[in-house]
Protein backbone atom coordinates (compact mmCIF):
# COMPACT_ATOMS: atom_id res chain seq x y z
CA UNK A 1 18.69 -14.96 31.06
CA UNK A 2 20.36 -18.33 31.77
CA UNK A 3 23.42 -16.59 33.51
CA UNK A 4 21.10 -15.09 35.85
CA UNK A 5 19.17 -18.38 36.55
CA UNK A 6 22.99 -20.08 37.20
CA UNK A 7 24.56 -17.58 39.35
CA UNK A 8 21.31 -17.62 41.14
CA UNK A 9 22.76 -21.12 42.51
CA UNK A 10 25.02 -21.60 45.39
CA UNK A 11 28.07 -22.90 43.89
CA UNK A 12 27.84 -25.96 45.29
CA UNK A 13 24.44 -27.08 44.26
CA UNK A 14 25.55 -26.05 40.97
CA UNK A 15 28.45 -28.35 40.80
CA UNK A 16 26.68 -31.07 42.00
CA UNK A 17 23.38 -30.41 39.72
CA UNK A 18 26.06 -30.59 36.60
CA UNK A 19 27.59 -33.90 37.68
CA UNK A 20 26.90 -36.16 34.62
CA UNK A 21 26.34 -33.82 31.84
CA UNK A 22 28.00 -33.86 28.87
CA UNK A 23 31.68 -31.63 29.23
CA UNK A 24 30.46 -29.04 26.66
CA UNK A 25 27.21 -28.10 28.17
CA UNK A 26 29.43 -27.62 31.86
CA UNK A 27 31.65 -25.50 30.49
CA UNK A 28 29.42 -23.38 28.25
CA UNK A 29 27.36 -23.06 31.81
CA UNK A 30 30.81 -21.92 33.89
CA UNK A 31 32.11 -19.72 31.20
CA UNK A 32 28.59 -17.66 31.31
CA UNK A 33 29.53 -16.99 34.99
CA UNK A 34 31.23 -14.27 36.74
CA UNK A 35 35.39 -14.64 36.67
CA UNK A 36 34.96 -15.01 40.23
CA UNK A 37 32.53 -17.44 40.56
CA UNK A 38 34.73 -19.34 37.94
CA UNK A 39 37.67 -19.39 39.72
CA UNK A 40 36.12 -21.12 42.51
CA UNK A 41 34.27 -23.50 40.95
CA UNK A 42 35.26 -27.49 41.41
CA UNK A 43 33.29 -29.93 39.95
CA UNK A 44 32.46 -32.76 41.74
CA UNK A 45 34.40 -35.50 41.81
CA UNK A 46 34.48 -39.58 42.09
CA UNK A 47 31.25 -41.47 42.49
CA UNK A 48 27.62 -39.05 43.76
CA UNK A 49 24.33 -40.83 44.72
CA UNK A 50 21.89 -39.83 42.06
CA UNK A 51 19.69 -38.73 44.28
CA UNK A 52 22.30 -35.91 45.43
CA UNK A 53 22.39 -34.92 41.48
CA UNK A 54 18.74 -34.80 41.17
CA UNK A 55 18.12 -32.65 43.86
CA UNK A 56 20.44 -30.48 43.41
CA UNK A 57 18.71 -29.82 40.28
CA UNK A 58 15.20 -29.76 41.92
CA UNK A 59 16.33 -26.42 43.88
CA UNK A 60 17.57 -25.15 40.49
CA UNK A 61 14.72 -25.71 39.06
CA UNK A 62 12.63 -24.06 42.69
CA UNK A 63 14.66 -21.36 41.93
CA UNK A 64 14.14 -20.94 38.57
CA UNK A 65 10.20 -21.31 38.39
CA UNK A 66 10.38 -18.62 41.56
CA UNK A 67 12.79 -16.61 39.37
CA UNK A 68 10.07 -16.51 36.60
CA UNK A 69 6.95 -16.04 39.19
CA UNK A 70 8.88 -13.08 40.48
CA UNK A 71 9.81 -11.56 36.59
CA UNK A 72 13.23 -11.59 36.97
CA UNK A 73 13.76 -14.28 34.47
CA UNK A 74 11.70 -15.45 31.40
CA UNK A 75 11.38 -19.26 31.55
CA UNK A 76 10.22 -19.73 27.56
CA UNK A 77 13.44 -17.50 26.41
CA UNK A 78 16.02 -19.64 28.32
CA UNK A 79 13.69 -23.01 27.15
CA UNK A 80 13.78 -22.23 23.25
CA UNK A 81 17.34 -21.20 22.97
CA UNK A 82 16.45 -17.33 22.48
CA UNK A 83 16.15 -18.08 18.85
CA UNK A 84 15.72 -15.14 17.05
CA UNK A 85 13.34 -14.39 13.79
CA UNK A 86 14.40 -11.60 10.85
């Protein structure tokens, strides 16, 4: 799931990988983690080379492909939204 893929990521990388992204998206992303992760999550603050943000989320997305490879995640469910069909 995408809580697994997120807590996956050392808090910091995290923080920096969100820098940028619309408020909404950040917090739906904290609230899906563990109260203690939450708690000591800070988001980044002031002015962050870009390059800093984007590879941050590179190793996100190492770790997410490696997450897939390895089955304990499933890449398309986390892409389309786990949009269910009745």
């Amino acid at each position: 799931t995408k809580r697994e893929l997120f807590v996956a990521a050392d808090l910091t990388e995290l923080a920096l990988a969100l820098k940028g992204l619309e408020q909404e998206m950040v917090d739906q992303i904290i609230e899906g983690q563990p109260q203690k992760r939450q708690a000591m999550y800070e988001p980044v603050e002031g002015a962050v080379a870009k390059r800093d943000v984007d590879n941050a989320r590179k190793k996100i997305v190492v770790n997410a492909k490696e997450m897939a490879d390895s089955g304990a995640i499933n890449l398309e469910d986390i892409l389309s939204g786990g949009e269910m069909v009745e």
